[in-house]
C-alpha atoms as a PDB file:
ATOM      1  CA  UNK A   1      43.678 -20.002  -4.012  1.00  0.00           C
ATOM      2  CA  UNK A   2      42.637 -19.946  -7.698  1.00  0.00           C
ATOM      3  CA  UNK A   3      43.454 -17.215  -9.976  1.00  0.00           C
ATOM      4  CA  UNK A   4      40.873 -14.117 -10.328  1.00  0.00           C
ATOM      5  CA  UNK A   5      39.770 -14.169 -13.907  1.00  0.00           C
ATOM      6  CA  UNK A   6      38.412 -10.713 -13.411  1.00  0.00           C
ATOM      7  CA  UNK A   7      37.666 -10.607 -17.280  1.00  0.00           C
ATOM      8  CA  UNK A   8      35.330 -13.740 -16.576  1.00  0.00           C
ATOM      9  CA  UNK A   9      33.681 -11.177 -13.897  1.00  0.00           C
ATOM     10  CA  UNK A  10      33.401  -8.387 -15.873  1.00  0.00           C
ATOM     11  CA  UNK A  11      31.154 -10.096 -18.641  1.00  0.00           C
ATOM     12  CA  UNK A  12      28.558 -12.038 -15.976  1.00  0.00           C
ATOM     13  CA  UNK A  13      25.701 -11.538 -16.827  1.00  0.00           C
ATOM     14  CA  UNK A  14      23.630  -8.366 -14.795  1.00  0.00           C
ATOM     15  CA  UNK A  15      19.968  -9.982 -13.672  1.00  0.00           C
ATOM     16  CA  UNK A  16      17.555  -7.666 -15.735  1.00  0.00           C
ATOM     17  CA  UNK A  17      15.447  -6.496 -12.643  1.00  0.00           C
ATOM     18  CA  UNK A  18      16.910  -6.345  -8.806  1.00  0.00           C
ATOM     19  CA  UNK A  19      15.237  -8.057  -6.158  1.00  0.00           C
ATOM     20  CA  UNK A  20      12.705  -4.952  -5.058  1.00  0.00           C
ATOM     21  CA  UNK A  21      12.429  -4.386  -8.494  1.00  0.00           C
ATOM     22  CA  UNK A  22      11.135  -8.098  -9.204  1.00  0.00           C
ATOM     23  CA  UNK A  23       8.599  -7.037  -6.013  1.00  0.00           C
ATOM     24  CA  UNK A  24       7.258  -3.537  -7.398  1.00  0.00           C
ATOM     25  CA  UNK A  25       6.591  -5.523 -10.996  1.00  0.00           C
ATOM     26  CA  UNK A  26       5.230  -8.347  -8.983  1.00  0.00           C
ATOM     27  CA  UNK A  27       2.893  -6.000  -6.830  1.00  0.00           C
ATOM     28  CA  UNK A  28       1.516  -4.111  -9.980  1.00  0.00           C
ATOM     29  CA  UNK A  29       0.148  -7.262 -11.333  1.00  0.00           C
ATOM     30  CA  UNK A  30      -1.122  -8.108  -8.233  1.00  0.00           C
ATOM     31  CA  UNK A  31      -2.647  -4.380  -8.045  1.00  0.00           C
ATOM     32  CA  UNK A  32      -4.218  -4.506 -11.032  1.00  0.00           C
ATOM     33  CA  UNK A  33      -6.000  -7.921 -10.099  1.00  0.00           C
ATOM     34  CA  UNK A  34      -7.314  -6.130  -6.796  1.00  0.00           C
ATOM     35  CA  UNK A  35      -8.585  -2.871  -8.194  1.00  0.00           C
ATOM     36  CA  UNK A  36     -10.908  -5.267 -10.845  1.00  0.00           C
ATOM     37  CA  UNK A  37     -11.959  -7.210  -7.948  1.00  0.00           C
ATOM     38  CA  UNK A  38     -12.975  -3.606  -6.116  1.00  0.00           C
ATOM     39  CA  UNK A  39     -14.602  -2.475  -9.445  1.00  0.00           C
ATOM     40  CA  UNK A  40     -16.909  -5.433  -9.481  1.00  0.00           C
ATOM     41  CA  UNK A  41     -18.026  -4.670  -6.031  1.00  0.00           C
ATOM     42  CA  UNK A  42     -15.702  -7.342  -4.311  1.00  0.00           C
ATOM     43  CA  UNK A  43     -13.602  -4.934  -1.731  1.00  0.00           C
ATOM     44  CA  UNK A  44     -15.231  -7.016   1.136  1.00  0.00           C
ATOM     45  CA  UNK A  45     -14.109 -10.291  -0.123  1.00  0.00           C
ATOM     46  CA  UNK A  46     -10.944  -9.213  -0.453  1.00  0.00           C
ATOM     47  CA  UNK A  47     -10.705  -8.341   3.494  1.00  0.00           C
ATOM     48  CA  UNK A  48     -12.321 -11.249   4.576  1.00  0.00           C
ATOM     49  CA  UNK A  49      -9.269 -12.997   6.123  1.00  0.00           C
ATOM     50  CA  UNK A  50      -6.866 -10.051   6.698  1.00  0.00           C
ATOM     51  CA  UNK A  51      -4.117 -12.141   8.718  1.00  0.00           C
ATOM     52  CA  UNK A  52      -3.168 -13.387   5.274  1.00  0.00           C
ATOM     53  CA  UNK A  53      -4.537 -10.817   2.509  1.00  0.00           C
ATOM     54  CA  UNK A  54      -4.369  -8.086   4.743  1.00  0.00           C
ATOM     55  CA  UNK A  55      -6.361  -5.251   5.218  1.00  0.00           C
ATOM     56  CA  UNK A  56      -6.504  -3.362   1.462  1.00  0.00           C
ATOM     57  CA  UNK A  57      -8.244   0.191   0.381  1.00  0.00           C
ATOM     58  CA  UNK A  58      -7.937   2.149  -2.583  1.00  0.00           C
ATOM     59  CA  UNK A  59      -6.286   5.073  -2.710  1.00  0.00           C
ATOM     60  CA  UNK A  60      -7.591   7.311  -5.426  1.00  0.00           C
ATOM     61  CA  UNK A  61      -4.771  10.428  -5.618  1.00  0.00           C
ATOM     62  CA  UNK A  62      -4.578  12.684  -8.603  1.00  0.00           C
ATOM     63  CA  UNK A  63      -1.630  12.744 -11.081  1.00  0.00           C
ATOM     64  CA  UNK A  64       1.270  14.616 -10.622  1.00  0.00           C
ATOM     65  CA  UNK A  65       1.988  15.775 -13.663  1.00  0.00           C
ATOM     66  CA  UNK A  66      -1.247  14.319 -16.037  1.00  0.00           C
ATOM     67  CA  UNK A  67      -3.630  15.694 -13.908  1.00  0.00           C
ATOM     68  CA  UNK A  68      -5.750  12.374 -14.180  1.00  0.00           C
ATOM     69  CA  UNK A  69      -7.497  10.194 -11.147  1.00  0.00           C
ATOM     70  CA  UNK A  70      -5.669   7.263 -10.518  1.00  0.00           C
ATOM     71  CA  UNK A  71      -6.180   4.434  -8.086  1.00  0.00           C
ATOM     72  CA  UNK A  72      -4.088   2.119  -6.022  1.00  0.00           C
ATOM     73  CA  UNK A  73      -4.571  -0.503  -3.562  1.00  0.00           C
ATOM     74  CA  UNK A  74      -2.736  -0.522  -0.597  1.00  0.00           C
ATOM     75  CA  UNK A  75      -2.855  -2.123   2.930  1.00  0.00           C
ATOM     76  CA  UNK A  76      -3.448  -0.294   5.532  1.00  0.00           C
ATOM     77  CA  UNK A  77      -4.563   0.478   9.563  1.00  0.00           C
ATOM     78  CA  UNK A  78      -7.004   2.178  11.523  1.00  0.00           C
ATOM     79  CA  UNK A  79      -5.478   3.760  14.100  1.00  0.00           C
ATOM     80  CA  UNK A  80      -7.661   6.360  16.670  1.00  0.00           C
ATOM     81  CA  UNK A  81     -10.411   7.157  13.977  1.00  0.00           C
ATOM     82  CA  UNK A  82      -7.564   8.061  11.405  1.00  0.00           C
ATOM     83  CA  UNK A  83      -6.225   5.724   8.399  1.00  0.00           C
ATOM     84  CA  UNK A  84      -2.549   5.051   8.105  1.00  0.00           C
ATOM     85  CA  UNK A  85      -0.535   2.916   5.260  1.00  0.00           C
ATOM     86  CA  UNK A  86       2.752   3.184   4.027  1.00  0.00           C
ATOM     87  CA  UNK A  87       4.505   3.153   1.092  1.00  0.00           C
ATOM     88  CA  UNK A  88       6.885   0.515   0.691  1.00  0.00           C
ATOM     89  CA  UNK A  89       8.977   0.665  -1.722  1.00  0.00           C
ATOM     90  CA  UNK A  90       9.898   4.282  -0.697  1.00  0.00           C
ATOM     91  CA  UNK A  91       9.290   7.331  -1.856  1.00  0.00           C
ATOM     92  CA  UNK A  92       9.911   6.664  -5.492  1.00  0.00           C
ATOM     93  CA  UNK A  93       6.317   5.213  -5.332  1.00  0.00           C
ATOM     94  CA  UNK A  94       4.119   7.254  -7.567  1.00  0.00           C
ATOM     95  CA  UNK A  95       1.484   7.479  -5.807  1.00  0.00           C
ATOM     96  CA  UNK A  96       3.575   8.520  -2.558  1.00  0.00           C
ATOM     97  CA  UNK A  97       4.864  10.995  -4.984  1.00  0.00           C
ATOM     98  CA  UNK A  98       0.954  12.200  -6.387  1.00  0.00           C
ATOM     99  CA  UNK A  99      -0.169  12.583  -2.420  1.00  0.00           C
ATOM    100  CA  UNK A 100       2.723  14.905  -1.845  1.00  0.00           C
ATOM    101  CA  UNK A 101       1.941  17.220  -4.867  1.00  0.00           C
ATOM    102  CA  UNK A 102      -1.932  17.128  -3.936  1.00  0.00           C
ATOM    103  CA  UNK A 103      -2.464  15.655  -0.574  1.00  0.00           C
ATOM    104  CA  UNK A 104      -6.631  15.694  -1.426  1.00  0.00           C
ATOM    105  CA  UNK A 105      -7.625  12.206  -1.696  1.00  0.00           C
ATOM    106  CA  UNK A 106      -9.823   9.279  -1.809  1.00  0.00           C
ATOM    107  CA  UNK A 107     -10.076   6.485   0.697  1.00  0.00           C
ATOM    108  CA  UNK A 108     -12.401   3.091  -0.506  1.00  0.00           C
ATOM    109  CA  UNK A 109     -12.507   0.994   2.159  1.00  0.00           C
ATOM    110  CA  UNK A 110     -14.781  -2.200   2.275  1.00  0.00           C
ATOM    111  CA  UNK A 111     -17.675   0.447   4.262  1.00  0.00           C
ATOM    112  CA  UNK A 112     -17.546   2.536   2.091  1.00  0.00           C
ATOM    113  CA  UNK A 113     -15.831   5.599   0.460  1.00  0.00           C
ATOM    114  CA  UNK A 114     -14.594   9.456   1.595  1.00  0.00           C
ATOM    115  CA  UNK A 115     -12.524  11.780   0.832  1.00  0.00           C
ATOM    116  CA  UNK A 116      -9.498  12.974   2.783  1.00  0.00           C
ATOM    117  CA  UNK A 117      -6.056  14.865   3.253  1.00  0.00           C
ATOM    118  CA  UNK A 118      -3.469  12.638   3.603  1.00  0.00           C
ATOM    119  CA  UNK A 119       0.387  14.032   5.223  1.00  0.00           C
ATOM    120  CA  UNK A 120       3.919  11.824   5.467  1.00  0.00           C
ATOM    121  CA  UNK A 121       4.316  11.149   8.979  1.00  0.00           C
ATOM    122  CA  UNK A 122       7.496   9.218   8.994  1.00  0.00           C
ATOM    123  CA  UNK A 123       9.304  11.428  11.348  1.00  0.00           C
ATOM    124  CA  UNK A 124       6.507  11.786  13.669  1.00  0.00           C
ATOM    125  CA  UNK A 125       6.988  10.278  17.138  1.00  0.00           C
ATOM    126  CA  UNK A 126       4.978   7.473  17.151  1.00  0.00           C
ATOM    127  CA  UNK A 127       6.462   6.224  13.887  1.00  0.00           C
ATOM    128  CA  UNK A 128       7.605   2.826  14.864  1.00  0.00           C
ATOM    129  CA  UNK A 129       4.488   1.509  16.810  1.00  0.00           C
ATOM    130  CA  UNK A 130       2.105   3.094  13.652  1.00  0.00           C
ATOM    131  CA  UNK A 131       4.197   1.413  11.001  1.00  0.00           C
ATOM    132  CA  UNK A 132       4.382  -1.824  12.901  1.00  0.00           C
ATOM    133  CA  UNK A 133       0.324  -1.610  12.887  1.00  0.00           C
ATOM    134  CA  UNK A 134       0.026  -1.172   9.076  1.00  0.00           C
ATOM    135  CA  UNK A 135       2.677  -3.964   8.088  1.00  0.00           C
ATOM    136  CA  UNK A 136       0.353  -6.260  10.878  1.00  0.00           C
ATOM    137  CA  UNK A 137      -2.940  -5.527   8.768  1.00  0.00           C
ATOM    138  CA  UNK A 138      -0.972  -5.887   5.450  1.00  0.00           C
ATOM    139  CA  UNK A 139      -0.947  -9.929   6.231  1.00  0.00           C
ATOM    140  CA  UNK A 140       1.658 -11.762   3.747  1.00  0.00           C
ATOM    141  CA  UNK A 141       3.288  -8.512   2.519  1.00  0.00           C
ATOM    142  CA  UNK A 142       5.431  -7.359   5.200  1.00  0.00           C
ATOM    143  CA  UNK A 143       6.593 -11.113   5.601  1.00  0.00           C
ATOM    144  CA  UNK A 144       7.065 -10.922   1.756  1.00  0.00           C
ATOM    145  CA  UNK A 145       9.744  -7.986   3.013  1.00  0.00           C
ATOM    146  CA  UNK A 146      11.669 -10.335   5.591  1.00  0.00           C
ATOM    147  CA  UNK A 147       9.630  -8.888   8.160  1.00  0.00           C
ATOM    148  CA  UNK A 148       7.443 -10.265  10.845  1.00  0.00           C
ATOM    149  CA  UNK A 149       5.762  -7.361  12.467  1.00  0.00           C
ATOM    150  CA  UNK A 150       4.512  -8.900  15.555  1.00  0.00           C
ATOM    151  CA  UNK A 151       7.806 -10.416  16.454  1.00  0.00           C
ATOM    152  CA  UNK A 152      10.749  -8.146  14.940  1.00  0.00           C
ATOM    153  CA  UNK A 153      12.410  -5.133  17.823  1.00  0.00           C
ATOM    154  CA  UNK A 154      11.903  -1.872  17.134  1.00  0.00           C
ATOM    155  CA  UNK A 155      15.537  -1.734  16.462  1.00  0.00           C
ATOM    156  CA  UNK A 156      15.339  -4.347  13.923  1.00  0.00           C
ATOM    157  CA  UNK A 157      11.843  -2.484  12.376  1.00  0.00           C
ATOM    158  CA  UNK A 158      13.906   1.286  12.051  1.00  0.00           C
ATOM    159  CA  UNK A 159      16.976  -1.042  10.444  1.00  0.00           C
ATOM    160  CA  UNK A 160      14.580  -3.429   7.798  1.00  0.00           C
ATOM    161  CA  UNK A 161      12.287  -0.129   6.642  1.00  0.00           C
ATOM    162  CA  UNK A 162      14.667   3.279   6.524  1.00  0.00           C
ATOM    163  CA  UNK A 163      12.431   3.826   3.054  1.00  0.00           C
ATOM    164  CA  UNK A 164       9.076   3.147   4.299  1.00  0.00           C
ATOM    165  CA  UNK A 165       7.248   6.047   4.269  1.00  0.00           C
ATOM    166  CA  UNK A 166       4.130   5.972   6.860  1.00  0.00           C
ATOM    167  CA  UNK A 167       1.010   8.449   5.576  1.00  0.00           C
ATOM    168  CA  UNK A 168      -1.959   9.488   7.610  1.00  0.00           C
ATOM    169  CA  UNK A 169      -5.156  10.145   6.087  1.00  0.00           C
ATOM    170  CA  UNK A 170      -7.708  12.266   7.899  1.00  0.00           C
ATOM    171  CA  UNK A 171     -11.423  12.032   7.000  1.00  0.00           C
ATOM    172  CA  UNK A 172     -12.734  15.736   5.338  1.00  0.00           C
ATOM    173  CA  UNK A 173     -16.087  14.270   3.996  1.00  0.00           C
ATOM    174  CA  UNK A 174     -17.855  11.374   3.774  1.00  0.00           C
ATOM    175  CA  UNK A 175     -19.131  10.659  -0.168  1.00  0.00           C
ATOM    176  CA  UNK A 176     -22.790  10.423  -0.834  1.00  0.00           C
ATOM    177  CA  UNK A 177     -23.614   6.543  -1.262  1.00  0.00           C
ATOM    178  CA  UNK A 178     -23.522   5.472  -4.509  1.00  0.00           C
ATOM    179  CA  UNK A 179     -26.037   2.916  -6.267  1.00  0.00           C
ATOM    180  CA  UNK A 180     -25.748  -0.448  -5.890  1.00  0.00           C
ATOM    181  CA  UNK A 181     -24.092  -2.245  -8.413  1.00  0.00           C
ATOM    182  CA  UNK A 182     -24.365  -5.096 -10.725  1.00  0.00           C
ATOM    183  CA  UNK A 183     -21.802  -7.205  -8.572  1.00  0.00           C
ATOM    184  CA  UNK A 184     -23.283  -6.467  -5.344  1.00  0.00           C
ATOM    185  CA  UNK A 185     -26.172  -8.450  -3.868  1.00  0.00           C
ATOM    186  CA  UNK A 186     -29.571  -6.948  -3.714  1.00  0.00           C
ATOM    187  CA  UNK A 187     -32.137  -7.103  -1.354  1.00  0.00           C
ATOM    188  CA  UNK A 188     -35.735  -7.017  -1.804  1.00  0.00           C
ATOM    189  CA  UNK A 189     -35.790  -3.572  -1.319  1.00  0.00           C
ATOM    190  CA  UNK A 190     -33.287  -2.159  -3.595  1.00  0.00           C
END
């Protein structure tokens, strides 16, 4: 057996970013991308084949500690009239961490737009089987994770996500509709 050279180990070089960390910076591109394509009135393109984009909303949650509206796309399921999605990276997410300091928020789906109260349900009963439906609507992402949602135990689920964090969002009001914009297509009438 070779010699340790444990001075040649001590000096490796340290990748800059960890493998979820490559992910979240990865993901915040990619969010960035999907809230312009929401702006322009493109939110139903962008769930038009949700078995590989999955099926994305914006979340719009209020600041934590600026106070200011933000917005973030993230996939999610319908589940008995009530909107679940999870955050997946944990809850070092910021906005996981903005819905816990003001649970009041807004849900954009590709219908349309209302406002809500949204709760971490993670140790709720029906975790596993509620999870398992929002990483099946998120298409590519969960598999991006190393997990296939339709085929992985529940064993194997409660192992591969101990971070997840699963959030329900329950309608309080539905948001008067807004005007039609540039993006959109018109009809005759409008």
């Amino acid at each position: 057996m070779p010699p340790s050279n444990s001075r040649a180990d001590a000096t490796m070089p340290r990748p800059l970013l960890t493998a979820n960390e490559r992910w979240r910076q990865f993901f915040k591109c990619v969010n960035r991308f999907m809230l312009l394509m929401w702006r322009l009135g493109l939110g139903r393109w962008i769930n038009a084949w949700p078995a590989v984009g999955g099926r994305i909303m914006v979340l719009g949650h209020t600041g934590r500690s600026s106070g200011l509206r933000r917005q973030t796309p993230v996939n999610y399921a319908q589940i008995s009239g009530e909107v679940y999605c999870t955050a997946g990276f944990g809850p070092r997410c910021d906005w996981y961490r903005n819905m816990l300091a003001n649970p009041q928020v807004e849900v954009w789906l590709p219908d349309g737009r209302w406002s809500g109260r949204a709760e971490d349900v993670s140790e709720c009963d029906e975790h596993l089987s509620r999870l398992r439906q929002v990483l099946i609507a998120s298409g590519f992402a969960a598999h991006l994770a190393g997990i296939n949602p339709r085929t992985i135990s529940d064993e194997q689920l409660a192992a591969a996500s101990p971070d997840y964090r699963l959030i329900r969002i329950r309608r309080t009001e539905a948001e008067p509709a807004r005007a039609v914009s540039s993006a959109e297509p018109r009809t005759p009438d409008s």
